[in-house]
C-alpha atoms as a PDB file:
ATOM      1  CA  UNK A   1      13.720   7.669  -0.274  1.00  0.00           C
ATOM      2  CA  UNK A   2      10.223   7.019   1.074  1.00  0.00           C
ATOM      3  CA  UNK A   3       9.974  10.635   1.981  1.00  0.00           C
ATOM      4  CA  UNK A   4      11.031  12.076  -1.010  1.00  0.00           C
ATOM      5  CA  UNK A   5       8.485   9.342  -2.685  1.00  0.00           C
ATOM      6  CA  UNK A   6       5.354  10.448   0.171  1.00  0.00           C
ATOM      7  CA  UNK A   7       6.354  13.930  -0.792  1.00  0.00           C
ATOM      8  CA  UNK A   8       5.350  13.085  -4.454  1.00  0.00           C
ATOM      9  CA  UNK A   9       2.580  11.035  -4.181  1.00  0.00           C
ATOM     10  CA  UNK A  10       0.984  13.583  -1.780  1.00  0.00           C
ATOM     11  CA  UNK A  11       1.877  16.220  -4.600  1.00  0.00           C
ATOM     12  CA  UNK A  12      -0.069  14.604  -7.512  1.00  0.00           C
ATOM     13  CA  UNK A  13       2.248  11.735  -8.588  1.00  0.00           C
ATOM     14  CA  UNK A  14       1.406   8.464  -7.464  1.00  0.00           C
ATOM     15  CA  UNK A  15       3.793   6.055  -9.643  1.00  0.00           C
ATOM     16  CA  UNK A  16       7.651   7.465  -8.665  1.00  0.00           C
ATOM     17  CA  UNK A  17      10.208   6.026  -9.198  1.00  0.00           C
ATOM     18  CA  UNK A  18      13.582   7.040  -7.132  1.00  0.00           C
ATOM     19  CA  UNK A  19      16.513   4.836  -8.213  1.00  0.00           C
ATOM     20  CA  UNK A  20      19.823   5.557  -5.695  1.00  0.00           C
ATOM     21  CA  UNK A  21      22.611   5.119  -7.550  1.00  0.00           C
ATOM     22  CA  UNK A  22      26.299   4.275  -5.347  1.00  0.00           C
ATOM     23  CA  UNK A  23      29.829   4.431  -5.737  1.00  0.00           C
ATOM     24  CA  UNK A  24      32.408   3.180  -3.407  1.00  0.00           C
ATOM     25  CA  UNK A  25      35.702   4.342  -2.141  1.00  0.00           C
ATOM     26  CA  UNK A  26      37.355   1.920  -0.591  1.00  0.00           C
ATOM     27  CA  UNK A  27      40.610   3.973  -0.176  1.00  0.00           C
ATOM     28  CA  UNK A  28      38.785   6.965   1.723  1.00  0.00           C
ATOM     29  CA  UNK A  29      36.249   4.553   3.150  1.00  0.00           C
ATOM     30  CA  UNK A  30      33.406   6.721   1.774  1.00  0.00           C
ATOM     31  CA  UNK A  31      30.449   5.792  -0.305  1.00  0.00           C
ATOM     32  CA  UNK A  32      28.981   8.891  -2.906  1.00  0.00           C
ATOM     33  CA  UNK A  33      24.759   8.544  -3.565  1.00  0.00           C
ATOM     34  CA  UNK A  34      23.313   9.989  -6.130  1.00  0.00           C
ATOM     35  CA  UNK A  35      19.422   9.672  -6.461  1.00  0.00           C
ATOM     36  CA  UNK A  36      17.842   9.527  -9.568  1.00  0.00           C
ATOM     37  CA  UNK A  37      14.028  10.991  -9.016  1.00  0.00           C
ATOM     38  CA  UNK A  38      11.678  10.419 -11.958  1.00  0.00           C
ATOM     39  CA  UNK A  39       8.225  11.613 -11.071  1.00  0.00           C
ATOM     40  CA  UNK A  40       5.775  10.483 -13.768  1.00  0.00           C
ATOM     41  CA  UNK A  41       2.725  11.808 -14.820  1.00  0.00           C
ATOM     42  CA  UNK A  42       0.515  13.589 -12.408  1.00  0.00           C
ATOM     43  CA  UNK A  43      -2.641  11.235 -11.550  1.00  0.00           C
ATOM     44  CA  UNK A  44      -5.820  12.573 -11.110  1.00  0.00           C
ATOM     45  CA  UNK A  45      -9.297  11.113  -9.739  1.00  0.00           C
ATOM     46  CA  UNK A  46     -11.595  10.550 -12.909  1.00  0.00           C
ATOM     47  CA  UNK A  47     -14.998   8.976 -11.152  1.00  0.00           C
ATOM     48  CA  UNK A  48     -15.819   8.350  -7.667  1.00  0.00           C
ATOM     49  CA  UNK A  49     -19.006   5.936  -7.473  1.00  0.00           C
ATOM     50  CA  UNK A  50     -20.766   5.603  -4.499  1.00  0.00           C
ATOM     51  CA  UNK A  51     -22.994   2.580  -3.688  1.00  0.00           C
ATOM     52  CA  UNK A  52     -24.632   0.659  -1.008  1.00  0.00           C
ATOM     53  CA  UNK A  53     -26.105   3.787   0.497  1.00  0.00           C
ATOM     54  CA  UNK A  54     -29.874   3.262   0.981  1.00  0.00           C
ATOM     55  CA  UNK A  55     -30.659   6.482   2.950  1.00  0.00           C
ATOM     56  CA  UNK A  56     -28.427   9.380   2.737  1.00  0.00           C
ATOM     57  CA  UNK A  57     -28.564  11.379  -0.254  1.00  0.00           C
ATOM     58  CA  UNK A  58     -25.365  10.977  -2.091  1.00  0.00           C
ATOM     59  CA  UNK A  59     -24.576  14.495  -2.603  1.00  0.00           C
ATOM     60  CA  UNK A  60     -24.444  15.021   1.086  1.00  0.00           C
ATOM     61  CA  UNK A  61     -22.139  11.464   1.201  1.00  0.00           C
ATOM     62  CA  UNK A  62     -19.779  13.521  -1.699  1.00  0.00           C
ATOM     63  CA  UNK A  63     -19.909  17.081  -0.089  1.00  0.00           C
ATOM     64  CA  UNK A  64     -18.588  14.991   3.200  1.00  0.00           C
ATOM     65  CA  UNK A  65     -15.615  13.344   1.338  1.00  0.00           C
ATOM     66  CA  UNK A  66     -11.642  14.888   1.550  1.00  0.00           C
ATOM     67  CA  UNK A  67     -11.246  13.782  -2.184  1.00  0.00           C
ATOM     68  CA  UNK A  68     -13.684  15.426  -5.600  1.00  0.00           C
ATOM     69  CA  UNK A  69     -13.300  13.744  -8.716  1.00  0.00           C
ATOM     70  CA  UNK A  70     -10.602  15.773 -10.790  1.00  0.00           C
ATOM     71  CA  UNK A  71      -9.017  16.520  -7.819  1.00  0.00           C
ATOM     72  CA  UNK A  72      -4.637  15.248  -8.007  1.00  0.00           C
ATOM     73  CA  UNK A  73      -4.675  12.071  -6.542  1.00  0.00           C
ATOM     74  CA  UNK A  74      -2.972  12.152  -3.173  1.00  0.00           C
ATOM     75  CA  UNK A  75      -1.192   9.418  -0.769  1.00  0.00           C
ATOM     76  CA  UNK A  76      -2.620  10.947   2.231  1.00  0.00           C
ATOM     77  CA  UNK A  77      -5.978  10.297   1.224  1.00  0.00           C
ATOM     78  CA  UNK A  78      -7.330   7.029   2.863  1.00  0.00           C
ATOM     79  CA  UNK A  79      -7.333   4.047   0.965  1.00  0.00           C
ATOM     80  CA  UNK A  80     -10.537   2.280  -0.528  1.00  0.00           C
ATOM     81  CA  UNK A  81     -10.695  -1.443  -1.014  1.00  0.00           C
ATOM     82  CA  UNK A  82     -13.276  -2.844  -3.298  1.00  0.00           C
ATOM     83  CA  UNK A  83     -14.016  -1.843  -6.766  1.00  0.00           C
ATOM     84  CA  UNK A  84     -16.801  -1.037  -8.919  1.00  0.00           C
ATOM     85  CA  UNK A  85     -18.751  -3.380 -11.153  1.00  0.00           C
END
């Protein structure tokens, strides 16, 4: 399941939600899966603010980033802590 959700969230869709769903067969000593994949709404970067900077101008900081603003959101972008404010 953590493929199929990395798959996803690389693709655009970072709240999935895959639910596995079992049945048991105790005579035949078999289990059945079924997974239940439900997507959600493709995410999308709205604003990307930069701050701190003192000396490089931010265009070149923005033309250096993996990740635009509209741009699909994507899991295999790196992770920024902090927030705006």
């Amino acid at each position: 399941m953590r493929r199929t959700n990395s798959l996803l969230q690389r693709r655009g869709f970072a709240f999935v939600n895959a639910d596995p769903r079992t049945k048991l067969d105790s005579k035949r000593h078999i289990v059945d899966v079924k997974f239940f994949i439900e997507p959600g709404d493709e995410t999308s970067i709205d604003h990307i603010t930069i701050s701190g900077n003192t000396t490089t101008p931010e265009q070149v900081i923005r033309a250096a980033l993996r990740i635009h603003e509209h741009d699909l959101y994507s899991a295999r972008f790196p992770r920024i802590e902090g927030s705006a404010g």
